[in-house]
C-alpha atoms as a PDB file:
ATOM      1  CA  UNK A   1      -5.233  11.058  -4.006  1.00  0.00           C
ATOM      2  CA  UNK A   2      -5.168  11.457  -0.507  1.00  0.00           C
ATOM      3  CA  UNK A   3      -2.765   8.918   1.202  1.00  0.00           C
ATOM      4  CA  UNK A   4      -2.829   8.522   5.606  1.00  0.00           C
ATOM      5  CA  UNK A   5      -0.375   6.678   6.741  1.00  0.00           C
ATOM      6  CA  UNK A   6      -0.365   5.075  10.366  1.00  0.00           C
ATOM      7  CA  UNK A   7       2.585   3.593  12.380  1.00  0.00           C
ATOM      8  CA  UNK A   8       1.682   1.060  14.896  1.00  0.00           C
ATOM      9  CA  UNK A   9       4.265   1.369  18.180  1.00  0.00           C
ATOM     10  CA  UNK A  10       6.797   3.390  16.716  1.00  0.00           C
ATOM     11  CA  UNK A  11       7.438   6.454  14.886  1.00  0.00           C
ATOM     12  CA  UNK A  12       8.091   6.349  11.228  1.00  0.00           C
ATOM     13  CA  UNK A  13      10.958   9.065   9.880  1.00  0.00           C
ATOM     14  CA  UNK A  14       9.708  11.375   7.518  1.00  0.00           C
ATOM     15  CA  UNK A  15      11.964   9.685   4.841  1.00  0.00           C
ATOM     16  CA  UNK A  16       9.962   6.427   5.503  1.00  0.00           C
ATOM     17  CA  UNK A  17       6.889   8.378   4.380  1.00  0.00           C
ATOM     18  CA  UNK A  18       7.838  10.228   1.665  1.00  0.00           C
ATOM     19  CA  UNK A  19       9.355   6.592   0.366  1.00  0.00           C
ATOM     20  CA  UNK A  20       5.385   5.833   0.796  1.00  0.00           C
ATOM     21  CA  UNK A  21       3.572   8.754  -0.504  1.00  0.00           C
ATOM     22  CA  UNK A  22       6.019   8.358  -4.067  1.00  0.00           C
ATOM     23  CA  UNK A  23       5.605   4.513  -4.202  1.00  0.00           C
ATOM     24  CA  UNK A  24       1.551   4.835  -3.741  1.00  0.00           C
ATOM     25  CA  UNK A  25       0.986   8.131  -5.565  1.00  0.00           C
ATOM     26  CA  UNK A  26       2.421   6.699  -8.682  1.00  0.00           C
ATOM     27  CA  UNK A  27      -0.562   3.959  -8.754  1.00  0.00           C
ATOM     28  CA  UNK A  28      -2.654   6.569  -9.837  1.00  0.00           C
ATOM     29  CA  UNK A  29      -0.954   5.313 -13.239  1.00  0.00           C
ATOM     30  CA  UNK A  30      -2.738   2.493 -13.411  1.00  0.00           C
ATOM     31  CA  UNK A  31      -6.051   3.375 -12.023  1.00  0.00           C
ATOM     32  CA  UNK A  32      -7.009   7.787 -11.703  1.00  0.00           C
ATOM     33  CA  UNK A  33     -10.072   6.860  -9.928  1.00  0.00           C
ATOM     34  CA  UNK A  34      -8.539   6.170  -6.357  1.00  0.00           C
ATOM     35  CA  UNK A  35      -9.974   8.270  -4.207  1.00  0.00           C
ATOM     36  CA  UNK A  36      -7.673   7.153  -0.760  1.00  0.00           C
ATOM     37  CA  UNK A  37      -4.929   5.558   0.450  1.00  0.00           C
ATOM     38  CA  UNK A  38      -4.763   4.341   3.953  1.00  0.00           C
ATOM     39  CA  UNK A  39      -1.110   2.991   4.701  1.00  0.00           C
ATOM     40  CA  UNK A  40      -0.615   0.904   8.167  1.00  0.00           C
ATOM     41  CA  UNK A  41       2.966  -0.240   9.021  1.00  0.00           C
ATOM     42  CA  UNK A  42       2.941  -2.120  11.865  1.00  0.00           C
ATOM     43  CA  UNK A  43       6.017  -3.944  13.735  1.00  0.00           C
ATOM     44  CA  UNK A  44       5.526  -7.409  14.952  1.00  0.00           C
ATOM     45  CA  UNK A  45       7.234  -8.633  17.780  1.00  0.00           C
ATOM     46  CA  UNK A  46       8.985 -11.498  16.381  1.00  0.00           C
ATOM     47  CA  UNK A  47      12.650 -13.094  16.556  1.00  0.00           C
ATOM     48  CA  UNK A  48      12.789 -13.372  12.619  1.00  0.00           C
ATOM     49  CA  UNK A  49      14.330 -10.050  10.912  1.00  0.00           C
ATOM     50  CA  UNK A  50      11.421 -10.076   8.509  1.00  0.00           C
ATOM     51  CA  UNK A  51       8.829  -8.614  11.097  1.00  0.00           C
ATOM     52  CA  UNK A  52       8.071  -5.505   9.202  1.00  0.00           C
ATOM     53  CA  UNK A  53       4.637  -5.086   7.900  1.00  0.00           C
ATOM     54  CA  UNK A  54       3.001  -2.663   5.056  1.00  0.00           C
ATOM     55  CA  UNK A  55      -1.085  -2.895   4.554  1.00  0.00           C
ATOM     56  CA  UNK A  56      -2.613  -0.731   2.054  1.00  0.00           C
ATOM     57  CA  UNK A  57      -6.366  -0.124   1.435  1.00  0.00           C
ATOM     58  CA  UNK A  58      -6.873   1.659  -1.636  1.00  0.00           C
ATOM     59  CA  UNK A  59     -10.235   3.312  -1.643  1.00  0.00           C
ATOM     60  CA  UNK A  60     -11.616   3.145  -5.738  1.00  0.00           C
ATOM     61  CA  UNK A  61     -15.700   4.149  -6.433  1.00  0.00           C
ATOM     62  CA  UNK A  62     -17.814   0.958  -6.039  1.00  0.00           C
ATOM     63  CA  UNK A  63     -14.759  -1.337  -4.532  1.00  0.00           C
ATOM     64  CA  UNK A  64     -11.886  -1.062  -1.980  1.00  0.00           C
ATOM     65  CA  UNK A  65      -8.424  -3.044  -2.750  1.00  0.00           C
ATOM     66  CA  UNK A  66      -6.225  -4.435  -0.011  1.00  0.00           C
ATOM     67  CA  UNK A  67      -3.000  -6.004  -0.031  1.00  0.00           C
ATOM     68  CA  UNK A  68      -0.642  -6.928   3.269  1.00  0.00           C
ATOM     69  CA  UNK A  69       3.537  -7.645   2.799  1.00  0.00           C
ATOM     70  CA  UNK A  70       5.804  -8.587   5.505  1.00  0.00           C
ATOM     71  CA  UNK A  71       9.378  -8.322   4.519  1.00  0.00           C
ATOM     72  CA  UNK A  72      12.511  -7.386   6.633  1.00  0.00           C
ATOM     73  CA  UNK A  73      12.340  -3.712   5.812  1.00  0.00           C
ATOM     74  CA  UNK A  74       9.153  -1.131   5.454  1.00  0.00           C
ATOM     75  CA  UNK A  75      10.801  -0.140   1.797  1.00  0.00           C
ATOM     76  CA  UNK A  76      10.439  -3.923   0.581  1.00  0.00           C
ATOM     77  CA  UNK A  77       7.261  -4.668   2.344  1.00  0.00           C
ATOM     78  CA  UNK A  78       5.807  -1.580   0.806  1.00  0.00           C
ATOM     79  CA  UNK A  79       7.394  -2.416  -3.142  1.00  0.00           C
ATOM     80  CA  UNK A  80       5.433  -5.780  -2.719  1.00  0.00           C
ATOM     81  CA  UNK A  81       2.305  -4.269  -1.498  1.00  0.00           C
ATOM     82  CA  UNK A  82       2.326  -1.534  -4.224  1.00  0.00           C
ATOM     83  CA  UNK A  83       3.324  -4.579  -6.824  1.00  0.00           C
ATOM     84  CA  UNK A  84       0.438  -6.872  -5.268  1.00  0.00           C
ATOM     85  CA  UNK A  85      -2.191  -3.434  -5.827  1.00  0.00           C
ATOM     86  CA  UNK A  86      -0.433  -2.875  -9.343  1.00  0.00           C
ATOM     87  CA  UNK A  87      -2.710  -6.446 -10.293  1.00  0.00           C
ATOM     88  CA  UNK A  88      -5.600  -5.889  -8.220  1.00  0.00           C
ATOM     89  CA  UNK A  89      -5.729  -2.315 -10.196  1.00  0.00           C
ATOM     90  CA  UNK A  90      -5.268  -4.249 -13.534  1.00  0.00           C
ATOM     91  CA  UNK A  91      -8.079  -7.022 -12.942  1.00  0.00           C
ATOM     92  CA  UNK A  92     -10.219  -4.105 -11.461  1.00  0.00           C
ATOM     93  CA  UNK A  93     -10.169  -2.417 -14.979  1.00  0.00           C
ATOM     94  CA  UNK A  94     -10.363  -5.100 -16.763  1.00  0.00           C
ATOM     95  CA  UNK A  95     -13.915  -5.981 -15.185  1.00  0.00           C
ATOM     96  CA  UNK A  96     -14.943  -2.375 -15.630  1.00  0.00           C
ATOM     97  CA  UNK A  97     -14.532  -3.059 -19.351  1.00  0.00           C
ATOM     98  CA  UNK A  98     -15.710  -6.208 -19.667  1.00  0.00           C
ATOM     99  CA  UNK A  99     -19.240  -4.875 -18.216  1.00  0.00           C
END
């Protein structure tokens, strides 16, 4: 699976995105048919201290997946993202096999 991640306004540390590429490779658990990954954190300019935000677009044959987390760091917001895609994945097969 390829995975492209993007950082809006700053520059994330290559620790940040190996966090990333581990956390999203390992939905290809769930689901080997993902063909992409595209990973946007983006910083809002907020006072709160949860202004961190992780989108993820999964590209699958036939249907793309999308989830969006805001959380107070890009490690938390991108757990809940990868959690969010962990059901999308499930439902996704589910409808596969129900058809």
């Amino acid at each position: 699976m390829n995975v492209k991640i993007n950082s809006v306004h700053f520059k994330a540390d290559r620790k940040l995105e190996a966090f990333i590429q581990e956390k999203v490779g390992k939905l290809t658990q769930y689901f080997d048919g993902i063909v992409s990954a595209d990973v946007i954190l983006k910083l809002e300019n907020t006072e709160t201290p949860e202004n961190k935000i992780t989108e993820i677009k999964l590209s699958i044959p036939g249907n793309d997946l999308y989830a969006k987390k805001q959380s107070k760091t890009f490690e938390e917001a991108t757990d809940e993202v990868v959690d969010a895609l962990k059901v999308q994945i499930k439902k996704y097969k589910e409808k596969l096999r129900g058809l």
